[in-house]
Protein backbone atom coordinates (compact mmCIF):
# COMPACT_ATOMS: atom_id res chain seq x y z
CA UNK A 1 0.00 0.00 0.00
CA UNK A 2 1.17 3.30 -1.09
CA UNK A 3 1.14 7.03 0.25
CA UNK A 4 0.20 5.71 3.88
CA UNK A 5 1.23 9.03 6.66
CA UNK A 6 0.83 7.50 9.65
CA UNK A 7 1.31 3.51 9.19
CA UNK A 8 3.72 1.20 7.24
CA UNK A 9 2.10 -1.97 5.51
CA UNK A 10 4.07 -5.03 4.57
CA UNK A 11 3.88 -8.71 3.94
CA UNK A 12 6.21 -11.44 4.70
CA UNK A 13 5.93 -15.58 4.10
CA UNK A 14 2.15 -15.14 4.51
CA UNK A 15 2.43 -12.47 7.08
CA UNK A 16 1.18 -9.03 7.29
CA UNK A 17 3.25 -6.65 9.09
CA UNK A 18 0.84 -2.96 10.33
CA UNK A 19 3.48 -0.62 12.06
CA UNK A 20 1.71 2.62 13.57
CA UNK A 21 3.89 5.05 12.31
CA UNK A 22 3.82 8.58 14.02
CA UNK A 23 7.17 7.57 16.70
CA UNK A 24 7.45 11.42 17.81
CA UNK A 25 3.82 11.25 19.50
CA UNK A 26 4.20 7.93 20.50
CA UNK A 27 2.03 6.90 18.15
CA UNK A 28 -0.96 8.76 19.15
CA UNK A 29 -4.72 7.55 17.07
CA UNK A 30 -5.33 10.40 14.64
CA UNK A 31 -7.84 10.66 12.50
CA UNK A 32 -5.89 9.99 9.64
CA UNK A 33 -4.47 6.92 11.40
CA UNK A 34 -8.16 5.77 11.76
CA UNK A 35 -8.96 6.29 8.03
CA UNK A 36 -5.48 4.27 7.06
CA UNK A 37 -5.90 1.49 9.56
CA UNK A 38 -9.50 1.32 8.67
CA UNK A 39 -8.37 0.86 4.91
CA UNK A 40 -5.43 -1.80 5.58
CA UNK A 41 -7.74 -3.83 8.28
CA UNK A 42 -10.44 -4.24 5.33
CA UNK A 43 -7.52 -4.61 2.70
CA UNK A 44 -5.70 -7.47 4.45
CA UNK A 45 -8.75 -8.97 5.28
CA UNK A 46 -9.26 -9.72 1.99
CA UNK A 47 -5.57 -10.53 0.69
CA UNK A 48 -5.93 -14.80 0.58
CA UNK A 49 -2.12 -14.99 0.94
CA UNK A 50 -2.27 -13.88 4.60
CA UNK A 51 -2.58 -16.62 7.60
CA UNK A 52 -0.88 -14.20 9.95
CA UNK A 53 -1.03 -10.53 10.95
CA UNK A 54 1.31 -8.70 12.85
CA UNK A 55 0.56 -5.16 13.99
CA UNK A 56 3.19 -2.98 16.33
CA UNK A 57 4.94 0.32 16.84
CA UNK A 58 7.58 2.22 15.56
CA UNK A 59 10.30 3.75 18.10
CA UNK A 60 9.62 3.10 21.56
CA UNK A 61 5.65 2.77 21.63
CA UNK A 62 2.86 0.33 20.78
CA UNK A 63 0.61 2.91 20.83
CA UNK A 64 0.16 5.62 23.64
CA UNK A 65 -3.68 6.40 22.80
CA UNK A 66 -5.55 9.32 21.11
CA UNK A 67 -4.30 12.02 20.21
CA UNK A 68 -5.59 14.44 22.84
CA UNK A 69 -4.41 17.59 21.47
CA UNK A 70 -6.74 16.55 18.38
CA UNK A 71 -9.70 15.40 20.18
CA UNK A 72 -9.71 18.60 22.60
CA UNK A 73 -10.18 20.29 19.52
CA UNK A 74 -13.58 18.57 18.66
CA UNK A 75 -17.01 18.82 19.70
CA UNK A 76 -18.99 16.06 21.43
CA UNK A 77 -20.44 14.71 18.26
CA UNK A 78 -17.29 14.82 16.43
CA UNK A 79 -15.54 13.11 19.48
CA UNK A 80 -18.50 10.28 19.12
CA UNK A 81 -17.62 10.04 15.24
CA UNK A 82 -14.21 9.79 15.55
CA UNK A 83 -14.53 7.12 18.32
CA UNK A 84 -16.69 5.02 15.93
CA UNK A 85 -13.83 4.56 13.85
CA UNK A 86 -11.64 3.16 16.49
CA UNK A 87 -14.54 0.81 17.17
CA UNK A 88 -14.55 -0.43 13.69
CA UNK A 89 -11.12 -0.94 13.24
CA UNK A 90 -10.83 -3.37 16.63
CA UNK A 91 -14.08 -4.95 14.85
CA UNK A 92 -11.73 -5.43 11.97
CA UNK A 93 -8.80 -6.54 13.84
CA UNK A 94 -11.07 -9.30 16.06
CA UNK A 95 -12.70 -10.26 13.35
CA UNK A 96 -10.07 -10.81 10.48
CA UNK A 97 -9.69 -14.62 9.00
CA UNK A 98 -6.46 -14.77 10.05
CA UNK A 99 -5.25 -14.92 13.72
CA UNK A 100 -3.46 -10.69 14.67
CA UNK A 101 -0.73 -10.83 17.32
CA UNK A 102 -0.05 -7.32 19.03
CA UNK A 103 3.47 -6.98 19.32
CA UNK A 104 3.80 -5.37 22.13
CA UNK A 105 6.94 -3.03 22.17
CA UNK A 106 6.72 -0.40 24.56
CA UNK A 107 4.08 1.63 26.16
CA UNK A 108 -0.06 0.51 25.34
CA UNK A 109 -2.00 2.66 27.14
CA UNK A 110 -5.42 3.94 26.40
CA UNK A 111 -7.19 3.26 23.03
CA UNK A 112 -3.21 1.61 22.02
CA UNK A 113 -4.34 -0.99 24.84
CA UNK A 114 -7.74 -1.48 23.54
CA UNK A 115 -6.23 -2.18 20.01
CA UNK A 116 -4.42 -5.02 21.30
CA UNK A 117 -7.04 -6.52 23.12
CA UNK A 118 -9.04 -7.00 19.76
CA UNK A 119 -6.08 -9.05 18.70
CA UNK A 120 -5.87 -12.37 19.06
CA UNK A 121 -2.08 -12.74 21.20
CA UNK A 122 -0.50 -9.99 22.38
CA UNK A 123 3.33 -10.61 22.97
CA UNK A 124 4.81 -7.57 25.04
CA UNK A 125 8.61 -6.66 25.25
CA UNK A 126 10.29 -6.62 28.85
CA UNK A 127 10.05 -2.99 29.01
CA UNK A 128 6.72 -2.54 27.56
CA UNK A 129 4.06 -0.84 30.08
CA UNK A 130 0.44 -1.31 29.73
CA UNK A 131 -2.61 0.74 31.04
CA UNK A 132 -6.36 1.70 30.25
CA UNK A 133 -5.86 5.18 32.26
CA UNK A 134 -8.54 7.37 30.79
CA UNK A 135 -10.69 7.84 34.32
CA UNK A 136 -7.39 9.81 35.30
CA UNK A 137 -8.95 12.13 32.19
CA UNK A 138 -12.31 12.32 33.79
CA UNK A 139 -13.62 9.77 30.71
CA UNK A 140 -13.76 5.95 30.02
CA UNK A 141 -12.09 3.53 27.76
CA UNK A 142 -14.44 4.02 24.52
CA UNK A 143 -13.42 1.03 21.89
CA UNK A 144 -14.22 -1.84 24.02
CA UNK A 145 -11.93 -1.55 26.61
CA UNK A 146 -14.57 -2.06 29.49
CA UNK A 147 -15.84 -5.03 27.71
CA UNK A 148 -13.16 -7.02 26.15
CA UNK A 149 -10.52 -6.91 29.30
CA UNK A 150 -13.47 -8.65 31.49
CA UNK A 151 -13.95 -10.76 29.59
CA UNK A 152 -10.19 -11.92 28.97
CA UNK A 153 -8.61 -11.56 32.28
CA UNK A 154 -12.04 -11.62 34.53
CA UNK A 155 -14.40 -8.98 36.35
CA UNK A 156 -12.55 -8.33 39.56
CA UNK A 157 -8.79 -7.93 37.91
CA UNK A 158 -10.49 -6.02 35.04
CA UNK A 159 -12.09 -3.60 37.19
CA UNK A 160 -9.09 -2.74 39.31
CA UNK A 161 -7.44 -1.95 36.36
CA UNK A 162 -9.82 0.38 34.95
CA UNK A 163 -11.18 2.17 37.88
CA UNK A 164 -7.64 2.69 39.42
CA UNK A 165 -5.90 3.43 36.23
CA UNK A 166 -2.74 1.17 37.27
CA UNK A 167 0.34 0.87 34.79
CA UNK A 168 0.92 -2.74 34.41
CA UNK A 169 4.36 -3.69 33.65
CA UNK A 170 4.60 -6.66 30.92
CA UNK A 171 5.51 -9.61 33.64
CA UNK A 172 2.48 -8.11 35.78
CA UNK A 173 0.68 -8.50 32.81
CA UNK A 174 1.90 -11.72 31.45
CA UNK A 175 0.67 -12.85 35.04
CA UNK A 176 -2.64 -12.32 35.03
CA UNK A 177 -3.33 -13.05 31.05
CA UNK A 178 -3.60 -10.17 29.90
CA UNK A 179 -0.09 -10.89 27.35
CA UNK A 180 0.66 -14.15 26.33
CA UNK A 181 4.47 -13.94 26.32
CA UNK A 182 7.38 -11.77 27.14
CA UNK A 183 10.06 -11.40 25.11
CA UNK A 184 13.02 -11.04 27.41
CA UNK A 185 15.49 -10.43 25.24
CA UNK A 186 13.33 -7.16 24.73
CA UNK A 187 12.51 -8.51 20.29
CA UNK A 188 8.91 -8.76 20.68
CA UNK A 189 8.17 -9.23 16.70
CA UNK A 190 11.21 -11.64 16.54
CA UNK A 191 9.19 -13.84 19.06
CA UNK A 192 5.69 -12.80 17.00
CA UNK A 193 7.22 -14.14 14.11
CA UNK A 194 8.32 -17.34 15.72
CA UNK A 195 4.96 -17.72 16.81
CA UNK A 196 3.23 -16.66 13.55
CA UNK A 197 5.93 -19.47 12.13
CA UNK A 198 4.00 -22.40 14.63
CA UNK A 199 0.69 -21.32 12.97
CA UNK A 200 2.15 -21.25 9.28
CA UNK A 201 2.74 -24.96 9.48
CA UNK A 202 -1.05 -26.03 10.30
CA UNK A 203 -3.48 -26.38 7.96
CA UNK A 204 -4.90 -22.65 6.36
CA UNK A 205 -8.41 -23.14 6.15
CA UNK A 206 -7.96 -24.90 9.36
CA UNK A 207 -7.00 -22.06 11.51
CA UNK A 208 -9.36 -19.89 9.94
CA UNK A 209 -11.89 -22.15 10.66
CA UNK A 210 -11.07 -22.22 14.34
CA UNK A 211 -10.55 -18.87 15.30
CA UNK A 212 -13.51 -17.65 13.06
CA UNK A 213 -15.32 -20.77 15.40
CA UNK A 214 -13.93 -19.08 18.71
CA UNK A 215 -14.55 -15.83 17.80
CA UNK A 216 -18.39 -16.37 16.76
CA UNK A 217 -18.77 -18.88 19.93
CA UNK A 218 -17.79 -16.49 22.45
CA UNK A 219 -21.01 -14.44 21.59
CA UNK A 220 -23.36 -17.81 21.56
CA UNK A 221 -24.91 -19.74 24.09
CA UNK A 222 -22.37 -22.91 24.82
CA UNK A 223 -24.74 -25.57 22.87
CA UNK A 224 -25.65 -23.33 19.70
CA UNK A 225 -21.65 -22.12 19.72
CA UNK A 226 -20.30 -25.77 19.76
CA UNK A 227 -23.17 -26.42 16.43
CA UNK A 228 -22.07 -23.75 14.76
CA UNK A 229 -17.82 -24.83 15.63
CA UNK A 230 -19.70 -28.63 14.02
CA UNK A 231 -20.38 -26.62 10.62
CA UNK A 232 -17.16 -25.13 10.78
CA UNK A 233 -15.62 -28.47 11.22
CA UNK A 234 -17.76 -30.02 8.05
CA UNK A 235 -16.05 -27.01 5.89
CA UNK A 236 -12.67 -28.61 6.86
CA UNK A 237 -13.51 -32.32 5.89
CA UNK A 238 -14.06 -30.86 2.42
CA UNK A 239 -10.76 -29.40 1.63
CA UNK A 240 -8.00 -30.99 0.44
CA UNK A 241 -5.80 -30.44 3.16
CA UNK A 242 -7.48 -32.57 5.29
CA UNK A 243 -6.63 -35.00 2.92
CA UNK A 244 -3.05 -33.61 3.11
CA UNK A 245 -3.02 -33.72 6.78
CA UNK A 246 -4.06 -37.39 6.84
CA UNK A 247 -1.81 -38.79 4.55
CA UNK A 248 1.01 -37.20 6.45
CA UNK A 249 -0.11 -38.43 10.18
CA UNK A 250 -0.66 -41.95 8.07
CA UNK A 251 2.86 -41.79 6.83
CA UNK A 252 4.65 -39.98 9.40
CA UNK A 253 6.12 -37.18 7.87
CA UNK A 254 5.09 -33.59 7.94
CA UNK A 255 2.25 -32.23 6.02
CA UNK A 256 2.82 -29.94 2.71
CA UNK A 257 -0.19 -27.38 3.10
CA UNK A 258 -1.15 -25.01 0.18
CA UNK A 259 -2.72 -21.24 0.26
């Protein structure tokens, strides 16, 4: 993707690579950061060749939230509109094919916090600092924030989190589930990438089958979600890479897996 300001798009073995690109704001959600992200969510959605997306920071942030000195600019309403379009992008990001992993390298506070808890892993580096602080601003998190962090770490540790507006370091947050892995070393994408490489060598339709199966689930009663994971499953015994996967267990070697 060409003539992006405020991200860099890129694609690797079957992974995408989004890096929010405004470093000397941390960067801060713009509005033309919403527009672009909104544009290469819905692109790489699309793009077949992806099984893996990767989205991080460049310099020393994830993502440090909105931009305030924008939004303190804008009226209610135009706050409300702009807000939407964080909400649809961490729609996007939640609900793309292909498993996202937040990597994680520095601070993730705010609405940067909330777009890594619409991804699917979140990998932080040793350093990296983590926070949904926006009650210190006399406002709440706005782009699912209150709901998703509940619902991933639990009501109690969730709450504390938000109504205190604690800075979690990345082994505080690594205990508690919030981050799946630290990289100690401090090379959060080089351990995304090693764990983007695990999911490369499974079957493609496979894994989209099974996160798209979690994903819809989690918003279903437990006996309709597990039907609608069985329908899911059906789609699987009519590709070819079951076949594939088979013949491979059958023989003992590993399985050769096609886009």
């Amino acid at each position: 993707m060409k003539d992006l300001k405020t991200i860099i798009v890129g694609k690797e073995r079957n992974i995408a690579l989004i890096t929010l690109n405004r470093p000397d704001v941390m960067n801060a959600i713009n509005q033309l950061m919403i527009d672009e992200l909104l544009l290469a969510c819905r692109d790489i959605a699309d793009d077949q060749e992806v099984r893996v997306v990767i989205i991080t920071g460049a310099g020393k942030a994830f993502q440090a939230g909105a931009d305030i000195a924008e939004l303190a600019k804008m009226s209610p309403i135009d706050i409300l509109l702009w807000n939407e379009g964080l909400v649809k992008i961490t729609a996007l990001l939640e609900g793309m094919p292909s498993p996202v992993i937040a990597a994680i390298n520095g601070a993730a506070m705010g609405g940067g916090l909330e777009l890594a808890l619409a991804c699917t892993f979140r990998v932080a580096s040793a350093g990296a600092k983590l926070a949904l602080p926006e009650v210190r601003l006399g406002i709440i998190p706005g782009a699912g924030g209150t709901q998703r962090l509940p619902r991933l770490i639990g009501k109690s540790r969730a709450a504390k989190i938000i109504l205190t507006a604690e800075i979690l370091s990345a082994e505080q947050a690594l205990a508690i589930g919030l981050v799946d892995d630290v990289a100690l070393n401090g090379d959060c994408i080089e351990v995304s990438m090693e764990l983007a490489s695990q999911i490369l060598k499974n079957g493609p339709t496979a894994c989209r089958m099974a996160k798209d199966a979690m994903e819809v689930g989690l918003r279903l009663p437990l006996n309709d979600a597990i039907q609608y994971a069985q329908k899911n499953l059906s789609v699987c015994f009519s590709t070819d890479e079951m076949h594939e996967g088979f013949s491979a267990f059958i023989e003992k070697r590993p399985p050769k897996f096609e886009i």
